[in-house]
Protein backbone atom coordinates (compact mmCIF):
# COMPACT_ATOMS: atom_id res chain seq x y z
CA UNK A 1 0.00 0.00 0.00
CA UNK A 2 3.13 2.55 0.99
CA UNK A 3 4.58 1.98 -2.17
CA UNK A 4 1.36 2.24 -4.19
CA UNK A 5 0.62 6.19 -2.49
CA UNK A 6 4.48 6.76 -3.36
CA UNK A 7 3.86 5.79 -6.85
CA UNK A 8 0.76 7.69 -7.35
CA UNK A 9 2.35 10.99 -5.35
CA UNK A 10 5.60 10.72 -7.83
CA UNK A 11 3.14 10.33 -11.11
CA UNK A 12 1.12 13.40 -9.76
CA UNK A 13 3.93 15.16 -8.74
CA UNK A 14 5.62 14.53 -12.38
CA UNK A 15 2.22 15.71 -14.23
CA UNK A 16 2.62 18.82 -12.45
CA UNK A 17 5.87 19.77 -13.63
CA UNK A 18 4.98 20.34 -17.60
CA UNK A 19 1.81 22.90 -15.74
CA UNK A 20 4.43 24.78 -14.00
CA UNK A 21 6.92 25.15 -17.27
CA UNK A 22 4.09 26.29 -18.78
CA UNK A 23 2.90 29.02 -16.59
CA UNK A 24 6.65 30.15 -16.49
CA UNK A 25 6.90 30.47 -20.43
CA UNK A 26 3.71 31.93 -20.38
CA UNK A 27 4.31 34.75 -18.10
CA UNK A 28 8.17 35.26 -19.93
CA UNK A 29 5.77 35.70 -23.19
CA UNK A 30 3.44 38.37 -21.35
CA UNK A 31 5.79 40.33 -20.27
CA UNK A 32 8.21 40.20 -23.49
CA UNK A 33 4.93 41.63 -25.02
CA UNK A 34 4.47 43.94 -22.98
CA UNK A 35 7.92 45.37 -22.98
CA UNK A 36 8.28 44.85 -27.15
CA UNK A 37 4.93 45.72 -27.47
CA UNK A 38 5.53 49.04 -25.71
CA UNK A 39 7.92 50.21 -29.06
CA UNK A 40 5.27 49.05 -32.24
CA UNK A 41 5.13 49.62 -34.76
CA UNK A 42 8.31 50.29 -35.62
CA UNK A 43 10.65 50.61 -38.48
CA UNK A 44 12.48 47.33 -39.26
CA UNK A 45 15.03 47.84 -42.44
CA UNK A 46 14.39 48.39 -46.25
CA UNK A 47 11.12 49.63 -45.76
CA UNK A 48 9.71 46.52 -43.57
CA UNK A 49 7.59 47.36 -40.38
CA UNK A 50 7.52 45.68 -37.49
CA UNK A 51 3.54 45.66 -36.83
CA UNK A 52 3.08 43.37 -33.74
CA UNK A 53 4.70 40.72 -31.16
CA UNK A 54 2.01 37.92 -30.57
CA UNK A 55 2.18 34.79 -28.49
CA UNK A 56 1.31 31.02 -30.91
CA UNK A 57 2.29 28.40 -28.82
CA UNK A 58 5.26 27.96 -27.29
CA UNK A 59 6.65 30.83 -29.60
CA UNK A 60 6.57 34.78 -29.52
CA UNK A 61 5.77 35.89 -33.11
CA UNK A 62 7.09 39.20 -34.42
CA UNK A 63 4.36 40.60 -37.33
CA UNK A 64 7.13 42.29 -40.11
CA UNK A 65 4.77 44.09 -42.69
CA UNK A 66 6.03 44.65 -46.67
CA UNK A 67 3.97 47.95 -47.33
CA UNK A 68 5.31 47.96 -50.66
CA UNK A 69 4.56 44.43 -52.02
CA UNK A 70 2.41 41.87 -52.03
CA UNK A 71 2.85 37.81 -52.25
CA UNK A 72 1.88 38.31 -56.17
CA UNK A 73 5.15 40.23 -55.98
CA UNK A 74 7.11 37.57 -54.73
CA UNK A 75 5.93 35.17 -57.05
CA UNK A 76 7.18 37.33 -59.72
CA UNK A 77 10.77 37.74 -58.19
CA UNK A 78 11.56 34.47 -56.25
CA UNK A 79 14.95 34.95 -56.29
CA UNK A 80 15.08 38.28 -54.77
CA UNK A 81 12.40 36.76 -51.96
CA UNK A 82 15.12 33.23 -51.32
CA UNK A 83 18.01 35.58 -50.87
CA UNK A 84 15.61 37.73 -48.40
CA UNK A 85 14.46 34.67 -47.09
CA UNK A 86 18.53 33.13 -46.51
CA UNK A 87 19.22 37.09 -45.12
CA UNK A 88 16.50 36.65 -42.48
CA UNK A 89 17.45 33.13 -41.44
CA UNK A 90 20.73 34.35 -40.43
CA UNK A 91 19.62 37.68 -38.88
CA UNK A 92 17.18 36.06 -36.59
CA UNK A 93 20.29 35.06 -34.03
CA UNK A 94 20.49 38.82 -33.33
CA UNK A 95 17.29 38.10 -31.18
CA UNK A 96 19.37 35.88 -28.99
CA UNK A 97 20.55 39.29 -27.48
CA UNK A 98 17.28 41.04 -26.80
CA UNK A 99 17.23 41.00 -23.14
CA UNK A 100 13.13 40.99 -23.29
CA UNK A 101 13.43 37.60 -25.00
CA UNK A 102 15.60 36.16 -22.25
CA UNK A 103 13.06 35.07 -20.17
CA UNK A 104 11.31 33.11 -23.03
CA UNK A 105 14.36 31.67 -24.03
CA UNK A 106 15.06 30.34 -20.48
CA UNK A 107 11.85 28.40 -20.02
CA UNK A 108 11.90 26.99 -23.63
CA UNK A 109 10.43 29.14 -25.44
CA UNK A 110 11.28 30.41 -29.18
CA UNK A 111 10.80 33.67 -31.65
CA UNK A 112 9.37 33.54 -35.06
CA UNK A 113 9.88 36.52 -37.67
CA UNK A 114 6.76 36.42 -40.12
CA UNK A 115 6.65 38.65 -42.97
CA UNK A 116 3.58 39.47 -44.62
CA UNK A 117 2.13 41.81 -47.04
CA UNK A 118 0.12 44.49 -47.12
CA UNK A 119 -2.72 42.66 -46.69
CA UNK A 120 -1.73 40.07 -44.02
CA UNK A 121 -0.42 37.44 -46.36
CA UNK A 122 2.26 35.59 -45.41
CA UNK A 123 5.14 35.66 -47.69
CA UNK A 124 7.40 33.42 -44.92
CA UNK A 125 8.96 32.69 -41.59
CA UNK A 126 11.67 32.21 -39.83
CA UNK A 127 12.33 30.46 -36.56
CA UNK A 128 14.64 30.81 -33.49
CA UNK A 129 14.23 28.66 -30.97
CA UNK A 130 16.11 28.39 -27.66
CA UNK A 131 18.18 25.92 -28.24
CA UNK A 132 19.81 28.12 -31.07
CA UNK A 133 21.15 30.86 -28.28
CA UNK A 134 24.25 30.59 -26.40
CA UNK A 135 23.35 30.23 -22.62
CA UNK A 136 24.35 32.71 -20.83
């Protein structure tokens, strides 16, 4: 009987650990909103805006607007979009060193960049997680 109430106190106690990471990545997301948030819109580079910061799952999502084109646009040049594309997939470590992000990146969470158009179209993504910063 002792070791069945051990059992069932470890499983319970284990089930209540993923609850906990949870609530901590949760709260680093709120607040990294509310501190990014604070500064958007905002100018990004070569005309791209950076409309919004947005939680989607385990992952903060950063809104970067094209005012200029649209996804018809980028259909028409897709060389121009793979090189911007390549570009963003290496700039995206520069948000290891946003101390807002810190937080998110310490209980597991990651940062997406998603461009869209005008329009809210989605032209692409790209992905940081926290395995892909240095720890500190």
């Amino acid at each position: 009987m002792r070791k069945t109430v051990l059992l069932l106190a470890a499983v319970a106690g284990s089930a209540l650990l993923p609850g906990c990471g949870s609530d901590q990545l949760t709260g680093a997301q709120r607040a990294a909103i509310a501190t990014l948030g604070t500064e958007l819109p905002a100018p990004y580079r070569d005309g791209l805006v950076i409309d919004s910061v947005h939680r989607h799952g385990d992952d903060l999502v950063l809104m970067i607007r094209f005012p200029e084109a649209t996804v018809a646009m980028a259909k028409a040049k897709p060389d121009l979009f793979a090189a911007l594309r390549r570009d963003e997939a290496e700039a995206i470590a520069e948000l290891c060193q946003e101390p807002a992000l810190a937080p998110v990146y310490a209980a597991g969470g990651g940062v997406r960049r998603r461009f869209v158009d005008a329009n809210g179209a989605v032209f692409f993504e790209v992905a940081l997680s926290a395995s892909d910063c240095p720890s500190p």
